[in-house]
Protein backbone atom coordinates (compact mmCIF):
# COMPACT_ATOMS: atom_id res chain seq x y z
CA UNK A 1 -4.63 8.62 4.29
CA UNK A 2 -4.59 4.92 4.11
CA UNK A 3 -1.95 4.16 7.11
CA UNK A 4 -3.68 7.10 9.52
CA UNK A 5 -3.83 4.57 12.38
CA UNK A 6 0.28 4.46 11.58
CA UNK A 7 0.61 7.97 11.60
CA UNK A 8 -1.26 8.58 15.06
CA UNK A 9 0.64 5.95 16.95
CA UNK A 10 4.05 7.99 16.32
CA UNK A 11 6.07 4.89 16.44
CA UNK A 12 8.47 6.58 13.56
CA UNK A 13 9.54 4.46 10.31
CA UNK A 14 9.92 0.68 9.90
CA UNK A 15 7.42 -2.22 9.86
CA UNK A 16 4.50 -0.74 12.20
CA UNK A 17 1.01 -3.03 12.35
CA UNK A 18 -1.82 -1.29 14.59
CA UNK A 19 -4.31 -3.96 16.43
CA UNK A 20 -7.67 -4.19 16.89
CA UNK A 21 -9.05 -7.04 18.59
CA UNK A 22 -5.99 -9.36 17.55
CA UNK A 23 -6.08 -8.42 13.53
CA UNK A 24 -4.43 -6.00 12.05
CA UNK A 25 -5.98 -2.92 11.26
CA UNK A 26 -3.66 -0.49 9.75
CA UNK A 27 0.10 -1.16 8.34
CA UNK A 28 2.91 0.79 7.22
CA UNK A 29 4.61 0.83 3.91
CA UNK A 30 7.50 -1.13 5.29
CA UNK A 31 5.33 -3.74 6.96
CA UNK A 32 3.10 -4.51 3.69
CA UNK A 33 6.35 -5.10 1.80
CA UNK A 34 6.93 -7.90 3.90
CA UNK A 35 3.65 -9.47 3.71
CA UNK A 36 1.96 -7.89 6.16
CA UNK A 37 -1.88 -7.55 5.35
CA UNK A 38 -5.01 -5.98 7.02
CA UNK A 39 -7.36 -8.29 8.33
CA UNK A 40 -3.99 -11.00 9.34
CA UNK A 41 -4.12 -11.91 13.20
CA UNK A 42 -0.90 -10.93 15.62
CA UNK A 43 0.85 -13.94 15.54
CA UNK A 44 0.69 -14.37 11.41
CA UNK A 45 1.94 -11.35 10.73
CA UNK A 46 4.42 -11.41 13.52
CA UNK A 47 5.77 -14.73 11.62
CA UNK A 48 5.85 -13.03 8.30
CA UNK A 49 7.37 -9.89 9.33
CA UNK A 50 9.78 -11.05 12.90
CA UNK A 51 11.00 -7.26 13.10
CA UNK A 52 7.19 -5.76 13.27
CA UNK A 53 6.45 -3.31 16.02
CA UNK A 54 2.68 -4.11 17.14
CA UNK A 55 0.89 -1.40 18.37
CA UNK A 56 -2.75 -2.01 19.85
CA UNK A 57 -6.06 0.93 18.36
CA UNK A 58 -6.53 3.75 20.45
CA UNK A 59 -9.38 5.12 18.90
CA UNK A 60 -9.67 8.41 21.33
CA UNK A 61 -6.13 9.22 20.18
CA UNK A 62 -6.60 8.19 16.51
CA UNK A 63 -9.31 10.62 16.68
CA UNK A 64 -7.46 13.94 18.62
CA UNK A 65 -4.67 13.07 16.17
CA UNK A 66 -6.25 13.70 13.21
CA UNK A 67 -8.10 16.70 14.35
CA UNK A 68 -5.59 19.05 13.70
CA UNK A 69 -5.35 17.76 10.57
CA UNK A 70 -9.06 18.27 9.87
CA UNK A 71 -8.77 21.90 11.26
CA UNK A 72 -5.43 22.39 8.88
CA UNK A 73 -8.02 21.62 5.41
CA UNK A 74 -11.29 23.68 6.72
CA UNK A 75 -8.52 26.59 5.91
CA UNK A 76 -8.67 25.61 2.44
CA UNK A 77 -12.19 24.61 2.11
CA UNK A 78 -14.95 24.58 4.32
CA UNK A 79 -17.55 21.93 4.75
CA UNK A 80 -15.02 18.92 5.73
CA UNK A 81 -16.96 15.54 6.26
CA UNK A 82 -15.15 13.43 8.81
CA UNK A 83 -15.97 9.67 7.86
CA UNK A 84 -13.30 8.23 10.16
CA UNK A 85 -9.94 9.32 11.55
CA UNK A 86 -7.85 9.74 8.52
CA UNK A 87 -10.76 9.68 6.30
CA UNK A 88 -13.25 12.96 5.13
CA UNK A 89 -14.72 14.19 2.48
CA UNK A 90 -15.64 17.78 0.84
CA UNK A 91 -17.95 18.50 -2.38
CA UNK A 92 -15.76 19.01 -5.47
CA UNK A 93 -17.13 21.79 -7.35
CA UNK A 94 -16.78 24.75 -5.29
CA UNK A 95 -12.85 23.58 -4.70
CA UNK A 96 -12.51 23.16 -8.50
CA UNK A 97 -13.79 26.21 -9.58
CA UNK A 98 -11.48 28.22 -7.37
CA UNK A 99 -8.32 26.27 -8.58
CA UNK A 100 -9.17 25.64 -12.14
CA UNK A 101 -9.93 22.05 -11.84
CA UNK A 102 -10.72 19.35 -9.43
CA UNK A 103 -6.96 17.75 -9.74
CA UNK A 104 -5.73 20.76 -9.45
CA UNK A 105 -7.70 21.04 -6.07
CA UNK A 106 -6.64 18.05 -4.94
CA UNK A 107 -2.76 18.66 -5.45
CA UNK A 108 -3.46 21.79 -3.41
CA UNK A 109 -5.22 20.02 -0.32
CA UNK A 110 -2.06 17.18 -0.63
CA UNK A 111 0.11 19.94 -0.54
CA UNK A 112 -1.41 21.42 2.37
CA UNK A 113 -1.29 18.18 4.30
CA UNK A 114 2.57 17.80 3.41
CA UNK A 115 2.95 20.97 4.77
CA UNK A 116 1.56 19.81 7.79
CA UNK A 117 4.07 17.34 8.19
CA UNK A 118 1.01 14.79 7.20
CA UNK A 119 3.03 12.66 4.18
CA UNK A 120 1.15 9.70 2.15
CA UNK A 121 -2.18 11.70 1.30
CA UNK A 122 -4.69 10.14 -1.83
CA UNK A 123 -7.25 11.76 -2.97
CA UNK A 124 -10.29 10.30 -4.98
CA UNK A 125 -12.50 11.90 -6.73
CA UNK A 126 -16.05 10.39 -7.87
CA UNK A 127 -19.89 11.00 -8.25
CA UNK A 128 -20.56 9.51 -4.44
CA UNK A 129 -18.67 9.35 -1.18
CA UNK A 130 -18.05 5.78 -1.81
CA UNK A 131 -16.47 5.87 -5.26
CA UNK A 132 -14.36 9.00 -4.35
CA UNK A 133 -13.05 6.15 -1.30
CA UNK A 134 -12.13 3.64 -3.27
CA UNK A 135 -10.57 5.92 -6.02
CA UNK A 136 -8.43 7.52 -3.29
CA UNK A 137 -7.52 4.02 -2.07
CA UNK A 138 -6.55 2.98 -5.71
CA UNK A 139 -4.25 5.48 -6.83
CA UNK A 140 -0.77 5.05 -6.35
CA UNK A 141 1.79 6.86 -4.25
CA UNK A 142 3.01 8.43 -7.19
CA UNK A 143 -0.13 9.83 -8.89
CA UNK A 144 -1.89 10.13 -5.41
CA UNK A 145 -4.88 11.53 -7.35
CA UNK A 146 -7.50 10.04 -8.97
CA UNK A 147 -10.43 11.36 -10.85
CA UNK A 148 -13.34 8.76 -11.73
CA UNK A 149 -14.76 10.87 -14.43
CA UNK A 150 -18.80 11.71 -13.85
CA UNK A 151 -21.39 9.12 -15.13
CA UNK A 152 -18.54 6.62 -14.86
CA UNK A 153 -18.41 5.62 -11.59
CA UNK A 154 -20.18 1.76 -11.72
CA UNK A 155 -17.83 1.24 -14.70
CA UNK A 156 -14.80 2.15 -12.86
CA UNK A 157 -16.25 0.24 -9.51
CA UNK A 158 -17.22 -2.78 -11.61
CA UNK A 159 -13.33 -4.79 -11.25
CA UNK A 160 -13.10 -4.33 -7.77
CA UNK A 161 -13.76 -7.50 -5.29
CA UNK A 162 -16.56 -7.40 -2.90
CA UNK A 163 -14.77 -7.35 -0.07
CA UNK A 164 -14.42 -3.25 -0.32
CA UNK A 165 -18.22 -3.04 0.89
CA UNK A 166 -16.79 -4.23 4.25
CA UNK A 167 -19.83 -6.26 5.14
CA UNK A 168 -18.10 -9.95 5.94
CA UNK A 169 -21.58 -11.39 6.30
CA UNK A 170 -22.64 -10.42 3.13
CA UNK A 171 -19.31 -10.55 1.05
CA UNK A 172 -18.91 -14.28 2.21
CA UNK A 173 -22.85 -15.40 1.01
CA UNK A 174 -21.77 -12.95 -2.22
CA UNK A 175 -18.78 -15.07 -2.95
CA UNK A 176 -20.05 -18.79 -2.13
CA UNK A 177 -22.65 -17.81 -5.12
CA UNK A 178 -19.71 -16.96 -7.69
CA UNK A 179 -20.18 -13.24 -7.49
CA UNK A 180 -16.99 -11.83 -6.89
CA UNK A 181 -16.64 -8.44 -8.20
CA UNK A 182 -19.03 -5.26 -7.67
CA UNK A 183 -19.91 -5.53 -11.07
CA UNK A 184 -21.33 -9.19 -11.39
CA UNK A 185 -23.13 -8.00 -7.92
CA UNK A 186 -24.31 -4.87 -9.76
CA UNK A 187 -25.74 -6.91 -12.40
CA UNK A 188 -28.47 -7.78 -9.97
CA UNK A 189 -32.17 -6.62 -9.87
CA UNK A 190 -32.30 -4.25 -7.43
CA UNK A 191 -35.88 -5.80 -6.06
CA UNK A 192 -34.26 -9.08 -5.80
CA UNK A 193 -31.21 -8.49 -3.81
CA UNK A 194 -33.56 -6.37 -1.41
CA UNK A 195 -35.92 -9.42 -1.26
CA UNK A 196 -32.73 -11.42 -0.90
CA UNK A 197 -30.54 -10.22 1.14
CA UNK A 198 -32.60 -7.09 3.50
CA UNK A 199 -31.93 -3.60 3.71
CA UNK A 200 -28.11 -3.67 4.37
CA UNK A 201 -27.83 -5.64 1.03
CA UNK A 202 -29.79 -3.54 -0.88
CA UNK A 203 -27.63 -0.75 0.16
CA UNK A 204 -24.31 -2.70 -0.76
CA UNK A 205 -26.21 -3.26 -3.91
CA UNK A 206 -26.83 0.24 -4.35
CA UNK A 207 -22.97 1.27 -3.74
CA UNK A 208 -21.82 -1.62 -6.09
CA UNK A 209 -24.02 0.00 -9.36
CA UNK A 210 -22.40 3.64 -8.16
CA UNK A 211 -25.55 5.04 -6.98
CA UNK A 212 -24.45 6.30 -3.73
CA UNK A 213 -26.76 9.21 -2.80
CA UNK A 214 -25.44 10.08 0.38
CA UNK A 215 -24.57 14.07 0.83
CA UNK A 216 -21.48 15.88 2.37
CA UNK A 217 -22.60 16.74 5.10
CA UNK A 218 -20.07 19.53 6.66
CA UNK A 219 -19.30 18.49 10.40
CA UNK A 220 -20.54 21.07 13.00
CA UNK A 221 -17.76 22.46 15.40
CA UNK A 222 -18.73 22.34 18.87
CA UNK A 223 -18.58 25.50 20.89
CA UNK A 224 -17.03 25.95 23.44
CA UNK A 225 -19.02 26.21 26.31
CA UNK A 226 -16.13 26.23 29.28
CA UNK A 227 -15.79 29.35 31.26
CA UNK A 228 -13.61 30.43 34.02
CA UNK A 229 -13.10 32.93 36.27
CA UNK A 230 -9.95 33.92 37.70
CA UNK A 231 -9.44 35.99 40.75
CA UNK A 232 -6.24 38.03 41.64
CA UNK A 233 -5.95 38.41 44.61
CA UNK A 234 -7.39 35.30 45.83
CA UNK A 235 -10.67 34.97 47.53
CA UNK A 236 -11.63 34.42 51.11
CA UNK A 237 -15.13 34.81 51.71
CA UNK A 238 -17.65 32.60 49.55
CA UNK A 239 -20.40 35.44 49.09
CA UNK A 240 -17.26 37.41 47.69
CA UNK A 241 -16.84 34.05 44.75
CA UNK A 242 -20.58 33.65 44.29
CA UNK A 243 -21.25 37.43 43.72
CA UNK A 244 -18.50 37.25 41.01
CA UNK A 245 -19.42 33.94 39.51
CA UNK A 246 -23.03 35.71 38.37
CA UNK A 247 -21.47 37.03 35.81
CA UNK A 248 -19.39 34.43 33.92
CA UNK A 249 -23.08 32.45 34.87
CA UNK A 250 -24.94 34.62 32.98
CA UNK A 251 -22.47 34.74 30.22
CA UNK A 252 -22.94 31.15 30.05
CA UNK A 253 -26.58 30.08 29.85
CA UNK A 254 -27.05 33.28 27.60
CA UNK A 255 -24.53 31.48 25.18
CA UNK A 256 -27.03 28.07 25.74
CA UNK A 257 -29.56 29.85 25.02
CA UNK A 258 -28.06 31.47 21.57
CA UNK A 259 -27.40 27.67 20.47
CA UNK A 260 -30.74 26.34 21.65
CA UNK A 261 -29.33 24.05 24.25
CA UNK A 262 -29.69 23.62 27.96
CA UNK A 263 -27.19 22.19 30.51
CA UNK A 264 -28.16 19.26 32.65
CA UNK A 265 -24.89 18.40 33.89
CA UNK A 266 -22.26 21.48 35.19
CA UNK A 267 -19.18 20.18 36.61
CA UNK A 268 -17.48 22.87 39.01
CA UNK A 269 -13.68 22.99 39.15
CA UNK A 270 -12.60 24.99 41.97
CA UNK A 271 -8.85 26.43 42.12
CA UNK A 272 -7.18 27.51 45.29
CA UNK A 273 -4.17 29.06 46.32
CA UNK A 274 -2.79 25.84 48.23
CA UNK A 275 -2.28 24.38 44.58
CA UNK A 276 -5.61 21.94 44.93
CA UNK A 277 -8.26 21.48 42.64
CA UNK A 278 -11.48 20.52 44.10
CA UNK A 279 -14.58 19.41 41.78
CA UNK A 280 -17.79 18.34 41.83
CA UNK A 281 -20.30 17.34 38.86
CA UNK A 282 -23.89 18.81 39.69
CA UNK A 283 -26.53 17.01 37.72
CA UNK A 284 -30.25 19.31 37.61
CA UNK A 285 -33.97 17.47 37.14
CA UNK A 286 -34.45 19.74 34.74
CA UNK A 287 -31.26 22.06 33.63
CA UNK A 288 -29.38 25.13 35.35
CA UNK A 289 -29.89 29.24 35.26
CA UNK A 290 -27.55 31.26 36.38
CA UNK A 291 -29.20 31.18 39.81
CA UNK A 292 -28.57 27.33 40.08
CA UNK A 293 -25.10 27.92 38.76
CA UNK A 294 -24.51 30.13 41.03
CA UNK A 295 -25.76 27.87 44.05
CA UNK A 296 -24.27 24.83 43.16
CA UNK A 297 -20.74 26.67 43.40
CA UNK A 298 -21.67 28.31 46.74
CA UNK A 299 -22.89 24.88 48.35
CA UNK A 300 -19.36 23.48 46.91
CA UNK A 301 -17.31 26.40 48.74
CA UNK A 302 -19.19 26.71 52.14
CA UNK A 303 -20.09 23.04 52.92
CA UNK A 304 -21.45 23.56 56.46
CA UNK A 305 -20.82 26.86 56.88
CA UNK A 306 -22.70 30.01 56.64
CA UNK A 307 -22.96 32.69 53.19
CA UNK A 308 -20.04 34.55 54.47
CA UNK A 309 -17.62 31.97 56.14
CA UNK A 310 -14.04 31.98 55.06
CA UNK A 311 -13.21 29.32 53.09
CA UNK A 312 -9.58 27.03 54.08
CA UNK A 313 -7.96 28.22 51.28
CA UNK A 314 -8.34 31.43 49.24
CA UNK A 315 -9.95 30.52 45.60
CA UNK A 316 -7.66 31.18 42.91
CA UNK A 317 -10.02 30.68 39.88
CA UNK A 318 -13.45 28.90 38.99
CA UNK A 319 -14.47 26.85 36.18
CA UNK A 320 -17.53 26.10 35.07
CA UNK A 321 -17.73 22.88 32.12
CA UNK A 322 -21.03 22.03 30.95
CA UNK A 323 -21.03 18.05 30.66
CA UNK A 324 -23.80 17.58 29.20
CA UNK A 325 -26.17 19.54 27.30
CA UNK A 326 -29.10 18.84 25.54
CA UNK A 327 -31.92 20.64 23.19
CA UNK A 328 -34.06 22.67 24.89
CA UNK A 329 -37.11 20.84 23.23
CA UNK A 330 -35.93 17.66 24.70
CA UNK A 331 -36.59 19.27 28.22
CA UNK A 332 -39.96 19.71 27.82
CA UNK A 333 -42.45 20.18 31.48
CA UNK A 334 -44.40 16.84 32.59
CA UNK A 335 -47.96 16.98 32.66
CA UNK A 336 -47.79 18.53 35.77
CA UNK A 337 -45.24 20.80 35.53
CA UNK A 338 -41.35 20.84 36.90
CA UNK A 339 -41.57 22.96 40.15
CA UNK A 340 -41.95 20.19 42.53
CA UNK A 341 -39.21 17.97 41.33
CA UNK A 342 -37.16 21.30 40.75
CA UNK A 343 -37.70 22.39 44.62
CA UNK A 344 -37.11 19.02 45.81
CA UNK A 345 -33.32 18.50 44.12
CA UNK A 346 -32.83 22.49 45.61
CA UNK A 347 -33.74 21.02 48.83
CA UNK A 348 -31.83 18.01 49.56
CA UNK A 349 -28.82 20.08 47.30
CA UNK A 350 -29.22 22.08 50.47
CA UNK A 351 -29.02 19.41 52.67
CA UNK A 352 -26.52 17.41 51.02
CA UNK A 353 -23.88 21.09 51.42
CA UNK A 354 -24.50 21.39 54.85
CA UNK A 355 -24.15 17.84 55.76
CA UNK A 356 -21.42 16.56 53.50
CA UNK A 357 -21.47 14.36 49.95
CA UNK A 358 -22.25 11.13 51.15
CA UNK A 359 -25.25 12.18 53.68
CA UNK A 360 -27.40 12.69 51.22
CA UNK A 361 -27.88 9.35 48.79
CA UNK A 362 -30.61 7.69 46.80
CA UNK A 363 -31.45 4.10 46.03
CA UNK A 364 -29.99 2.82 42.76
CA UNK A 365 -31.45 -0.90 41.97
CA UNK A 366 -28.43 -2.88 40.27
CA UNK A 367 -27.57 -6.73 39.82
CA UNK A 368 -27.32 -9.46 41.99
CA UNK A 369 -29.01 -12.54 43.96
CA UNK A 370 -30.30 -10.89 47.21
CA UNK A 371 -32.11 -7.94 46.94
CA UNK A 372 -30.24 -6.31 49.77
CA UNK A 373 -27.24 -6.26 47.78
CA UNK A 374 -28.70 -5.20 44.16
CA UNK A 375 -29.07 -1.82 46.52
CA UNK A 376 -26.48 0.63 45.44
CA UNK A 377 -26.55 4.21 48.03
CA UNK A 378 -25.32 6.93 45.73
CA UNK A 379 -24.74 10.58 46.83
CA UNK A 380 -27.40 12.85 45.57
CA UNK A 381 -26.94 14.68 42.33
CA UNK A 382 -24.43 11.76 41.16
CA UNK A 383 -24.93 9.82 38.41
CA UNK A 384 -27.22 6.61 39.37
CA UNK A 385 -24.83 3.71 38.51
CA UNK A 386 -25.18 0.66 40.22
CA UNK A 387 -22.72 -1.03 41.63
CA UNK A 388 -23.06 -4.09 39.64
CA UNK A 389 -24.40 -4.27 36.27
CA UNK A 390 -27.88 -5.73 35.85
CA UNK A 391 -27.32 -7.20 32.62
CA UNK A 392 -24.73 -9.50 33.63
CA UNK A 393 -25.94 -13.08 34.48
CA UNK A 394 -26.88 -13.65 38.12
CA UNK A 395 -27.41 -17.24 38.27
CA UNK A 396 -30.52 -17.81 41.19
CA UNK A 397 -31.38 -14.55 41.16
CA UNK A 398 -35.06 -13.98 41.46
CA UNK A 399 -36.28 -12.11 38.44
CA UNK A 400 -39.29 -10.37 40.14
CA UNK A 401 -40.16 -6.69 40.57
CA UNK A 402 -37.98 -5.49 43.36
CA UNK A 403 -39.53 -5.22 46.93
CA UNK A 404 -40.47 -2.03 48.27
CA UNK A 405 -38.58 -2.53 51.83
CA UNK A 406 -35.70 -4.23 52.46
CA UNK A 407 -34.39 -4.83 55.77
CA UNK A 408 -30.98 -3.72 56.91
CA UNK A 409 -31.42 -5.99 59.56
CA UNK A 410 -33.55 -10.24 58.52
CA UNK A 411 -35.91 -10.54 61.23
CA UNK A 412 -36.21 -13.97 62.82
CA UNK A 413 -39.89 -15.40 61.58
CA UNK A 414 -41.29 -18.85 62.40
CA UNK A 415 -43.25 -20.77 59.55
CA UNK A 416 -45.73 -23.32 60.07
CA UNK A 417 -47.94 -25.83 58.32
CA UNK A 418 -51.18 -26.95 58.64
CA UNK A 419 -50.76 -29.51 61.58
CA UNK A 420 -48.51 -26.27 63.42
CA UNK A 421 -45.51 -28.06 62.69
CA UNK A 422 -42.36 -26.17 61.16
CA UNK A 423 -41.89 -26.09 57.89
CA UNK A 424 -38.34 -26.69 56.23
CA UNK A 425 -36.52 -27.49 53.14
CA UNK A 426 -34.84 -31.24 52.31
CA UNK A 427 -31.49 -31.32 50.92
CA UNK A 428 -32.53 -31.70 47.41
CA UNK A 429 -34.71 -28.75 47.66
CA UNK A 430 -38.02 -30.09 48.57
CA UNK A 431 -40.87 -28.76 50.67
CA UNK A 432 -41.37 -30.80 54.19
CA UNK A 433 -44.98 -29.29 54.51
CA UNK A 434 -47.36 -26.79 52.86
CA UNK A 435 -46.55 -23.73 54.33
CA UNK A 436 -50.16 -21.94 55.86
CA UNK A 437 -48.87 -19.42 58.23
CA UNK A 438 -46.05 -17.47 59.81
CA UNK A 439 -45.04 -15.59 62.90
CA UNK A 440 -42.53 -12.98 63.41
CA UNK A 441 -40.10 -12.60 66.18
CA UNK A 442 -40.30 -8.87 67.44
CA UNK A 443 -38.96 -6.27 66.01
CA UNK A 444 -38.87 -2.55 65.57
CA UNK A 445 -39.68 -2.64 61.86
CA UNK A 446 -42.65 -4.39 61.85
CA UNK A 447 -45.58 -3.56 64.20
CA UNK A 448 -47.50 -6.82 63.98
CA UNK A 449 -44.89 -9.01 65.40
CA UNK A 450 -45.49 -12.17 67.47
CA UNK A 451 -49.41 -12.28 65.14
CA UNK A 452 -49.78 -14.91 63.38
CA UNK A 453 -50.15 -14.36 59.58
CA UNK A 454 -52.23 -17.05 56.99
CA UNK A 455 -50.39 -17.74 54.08
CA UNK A 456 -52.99 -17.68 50.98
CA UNK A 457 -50.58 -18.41 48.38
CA UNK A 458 -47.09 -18.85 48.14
CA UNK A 459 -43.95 -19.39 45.76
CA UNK A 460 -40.67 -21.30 46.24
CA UNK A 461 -38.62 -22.48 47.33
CA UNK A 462 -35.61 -20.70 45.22
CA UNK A 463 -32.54 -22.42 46.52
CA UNK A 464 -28.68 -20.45 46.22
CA UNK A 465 -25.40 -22.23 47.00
CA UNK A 466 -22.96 -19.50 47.25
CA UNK A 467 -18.97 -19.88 47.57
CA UNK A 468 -19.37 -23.95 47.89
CA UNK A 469 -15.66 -23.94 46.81
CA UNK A 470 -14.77 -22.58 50.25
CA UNK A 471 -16.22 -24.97 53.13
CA UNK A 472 -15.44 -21.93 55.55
CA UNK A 473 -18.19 -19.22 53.98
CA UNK A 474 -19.86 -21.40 51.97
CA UNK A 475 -23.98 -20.27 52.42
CA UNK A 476 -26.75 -22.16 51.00
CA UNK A 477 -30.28 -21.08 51.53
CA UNK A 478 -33.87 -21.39 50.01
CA UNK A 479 -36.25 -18.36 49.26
CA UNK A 480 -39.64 -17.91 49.13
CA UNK A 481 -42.59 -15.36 48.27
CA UNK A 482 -45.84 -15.33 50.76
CA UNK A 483 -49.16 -13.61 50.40
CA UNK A 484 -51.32 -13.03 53.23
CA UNK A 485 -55.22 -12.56 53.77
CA UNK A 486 -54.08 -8.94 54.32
CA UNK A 487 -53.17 -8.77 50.28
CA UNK A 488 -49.73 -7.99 51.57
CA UNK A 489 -46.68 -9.76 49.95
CA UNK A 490 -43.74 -10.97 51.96
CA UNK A 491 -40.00 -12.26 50.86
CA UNK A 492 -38.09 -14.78 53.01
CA UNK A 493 -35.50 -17.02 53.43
CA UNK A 494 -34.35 -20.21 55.28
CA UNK A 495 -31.29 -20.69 56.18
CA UNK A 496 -29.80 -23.73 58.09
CA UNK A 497 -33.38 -24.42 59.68
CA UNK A 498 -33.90 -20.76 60.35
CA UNK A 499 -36.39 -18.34 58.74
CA UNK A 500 -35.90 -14.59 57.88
CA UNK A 501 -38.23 -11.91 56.84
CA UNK A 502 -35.54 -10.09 54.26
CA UNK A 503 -38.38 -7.48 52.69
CA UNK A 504 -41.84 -6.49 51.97
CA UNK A 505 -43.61 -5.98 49.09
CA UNK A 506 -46.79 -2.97 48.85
């Protein structure tokens, strides 16, 4: 189905274009009548075509679309290849010998679609998935079938332009050396165009002489893995849920096991007679049993409470959706085993339930200039995501391993040079004096305050001008790195003639 982006949008009839990145990707009938083309950015084909309705790729809904339709052929035939929304594939011969013959096959699966109130079908059939594409893509709205016959393929492919690979790097070299067609490509040695042009080419090359090799390869239906429980009456008491939740539990990782997977992730979605939903996602070091499954939903029910508090609302129903699963053999033990890491996450779980979501939180080391704010505190058993993304640029940041201790709270520090004068920064960034030592003001975090501390080496100064459009916050400050006779490391700052101690490193 050629205009399958068209069909999922649902716009209805007329001149419909569907956008990606500002080029069209998919037209209707209507719209390529009036010049509209794939490949054409917005505004061109907006001139050519003034009545076109635009309507930007959603690939998530291109995709649900067309899974019904997918569903609506496996009835047919099973072992359905999904290429791309609006695009699969299925071997020929089992097909054709039930019908008679593979055209006769096809005009079945067309009239299937139609059936399905899916209109415009092709069907191509060829010795390799992409012959049996580009037959499907030649034939005509009338015919709507095409059958390359076998052996032929590279004879049939041999007319067509280049550009079908869809490999613009390689179709433009193609073309600026005069070979324009997949058969004057074909023509080629295959060692050559590998020695040429790299792997990628020599699998172009390979499509070109109609020597694709690739299988069918039936797509694999995902179970389903969601269970819930529903109570009638509702639910008071949370040993009362839990005691009934062991059994959809067990019903669960016994269907994990059967498929050789393991669940990592359980999201709990708890119903309750008061119309809310309340849910959690409950990650595991190492994945859930029944037990865990069952604990996670009675630390989400009693929050501080005891095993047999009532709950605010009664519970209506329970679900339990597996997030994320993965093969058992990816979840092999470490070298020394999983039981402390497993006890730990029960533990602060524990904690985290009596004390509320946010109590609980871990470290998460993210992007930014200062260390103190590449911190990120997220609640235990969430998903570590910083709150800003390390591989954006950070302009001054210092590109170091990460200190060990960072203080909520800069402590005041005094840093001298050799002749015990204090050492500061110039305006364009330059050192006043070599910086030998350094004393800290008192402080609760460190308990060698008010000692003085030899500098044996040191590194800096890092200077950071931050907001300079706004005179009112603008901050601009120099940091440095000091080592001590102690083998300790030490990260500062000076600000505005003022040192800091901002962390430590061990």
């Amino acid at each position: 189905m050629p205009d399958w982006p068209v069909v999922a949008a649902g716009v209805g009839d007329g001149a419909v274009a569907v956008l990606e990145k500002g080029r069209v990707l998919a037209t209707s009938a209507a719209a390529r009548r009036e010049g509209v083309r794939r490949g054409q950015r917005a505004r061109e084909a907006q001139a050519r075509c003034p009545e076109l309705v635009v309507v930007k790729y959603d690939e998530v809904a291109d995709a649900r679309a067309f899974e019904p339709v997918v569903e609506c052929l496996e009835v047919l035939t099973p072992g359905v290849q999904v290429i791309r929304p609006g695009m699969c594939a299925v071997k020929a011969r089992g097909p054709a010998r039930f019908y008679g013959s593979e055209s006769a096959a096809a005009e079945k699966l067309l009239d299937r679609l139609e059936t399905f109130e899916v209109p415009g079908g092709r069907v191509g059939v060829a010795d390799g998935p992409f012959a049996a594409e580009q037959a499907a893509r030649v034939s005509s709205e009338q015919t709507r079938v095409l059958v390359v016959p076998p052996g032929e393929s590279s004879k049939f492919l041999a007319p067509l332009s280049v550009d079908v690979l869809e490999q613009p790097t390689l179709t433009g070299l193609l073309r600026r050396l005069g070979l324009r067609s997949l058969g004057a490509f074909a023509q080629l040695a295959a060692a050559e165009v590998l020695t040429r042009f790299g792997p990628d080419g020599a699998f172009a090359h390979q499509l070109a002489r109609g020597a694709d090799d690739r299988p069918v390869v039936a797509r694999e239906v995902p179970p389903e893995l969601t269970r819930t429980l529903e109570f009638e009456p509702p639910v008071d008491r949370v040993d009362q849920v839990a005691f009934a939740v062991r059994s959809v539990a067990d019903e669960l990782v016994d269907r994990l096991t059967e498929l050789g997977g393991v669940c990592t992730t359980l999201r709990v979605e708890v119903g309750t007679e008061s119309g809310r939903i309340h849910e959690r996602e409950w990650l595991h070091p190492r994945w859930f049993t029944a037990a865990d499954v069952v604990d996670r939903v009675r630390w989400q029910l009693q929050g501080s409470g005891t095993a047999t508090s009532g709950l605010t609302s009664p519970v209506t129903r329970i679900r339990l959706v597996p997030e994320q699963v993965d093969p058992v053999g990816a979840q092999a033990d470490g070298l020394w085993g999983g039981g402390p890491d497993e006890r730990i996450h029960r533990a602060l779980s524990r904690v985290q339930s009596m004390l509320g979501h946010g109590a609980v939180v871990s470290v998460v080391v993210g992007g930014g200039r200062g260390f103190a704010e590449r911190q990120t505190l997220v609640p235990w058993g969430d998903r570590p995501v910083p709150a800003h993304s390390p591989d954006q640029p950070w302009p001054g940041a210092i590109t170091a391993l990460a200190p060990t201790t960072v203080f909520s709270e800069p402590l005041p520090a005094q840093v001298y040079a050799a002749d015990g004068t204090q050492v500061s920064v110039t305006a364009r960034g330059d050192l006043t004096a070599v910086p030998t030592a350094f004393r800290l003001a008192p402080g609760r975090h460190v308990a060698d305050s008010n000692k003085l501390h030899p500098i044996t080496a040191w590194a800096g100064p890092w200077t950071t001008e931050e907001r300079w459009w706004d005179p009112a916050t603008t901050t601009r400050q120099a940091r440095f790195q000091f080592v001590t006779a102690d083998t300790r490391a030490w990260l500062f700052t000076l600000h505005q003639a003022t040192w800091h101690l901002q962390a430590t490193y061990d």
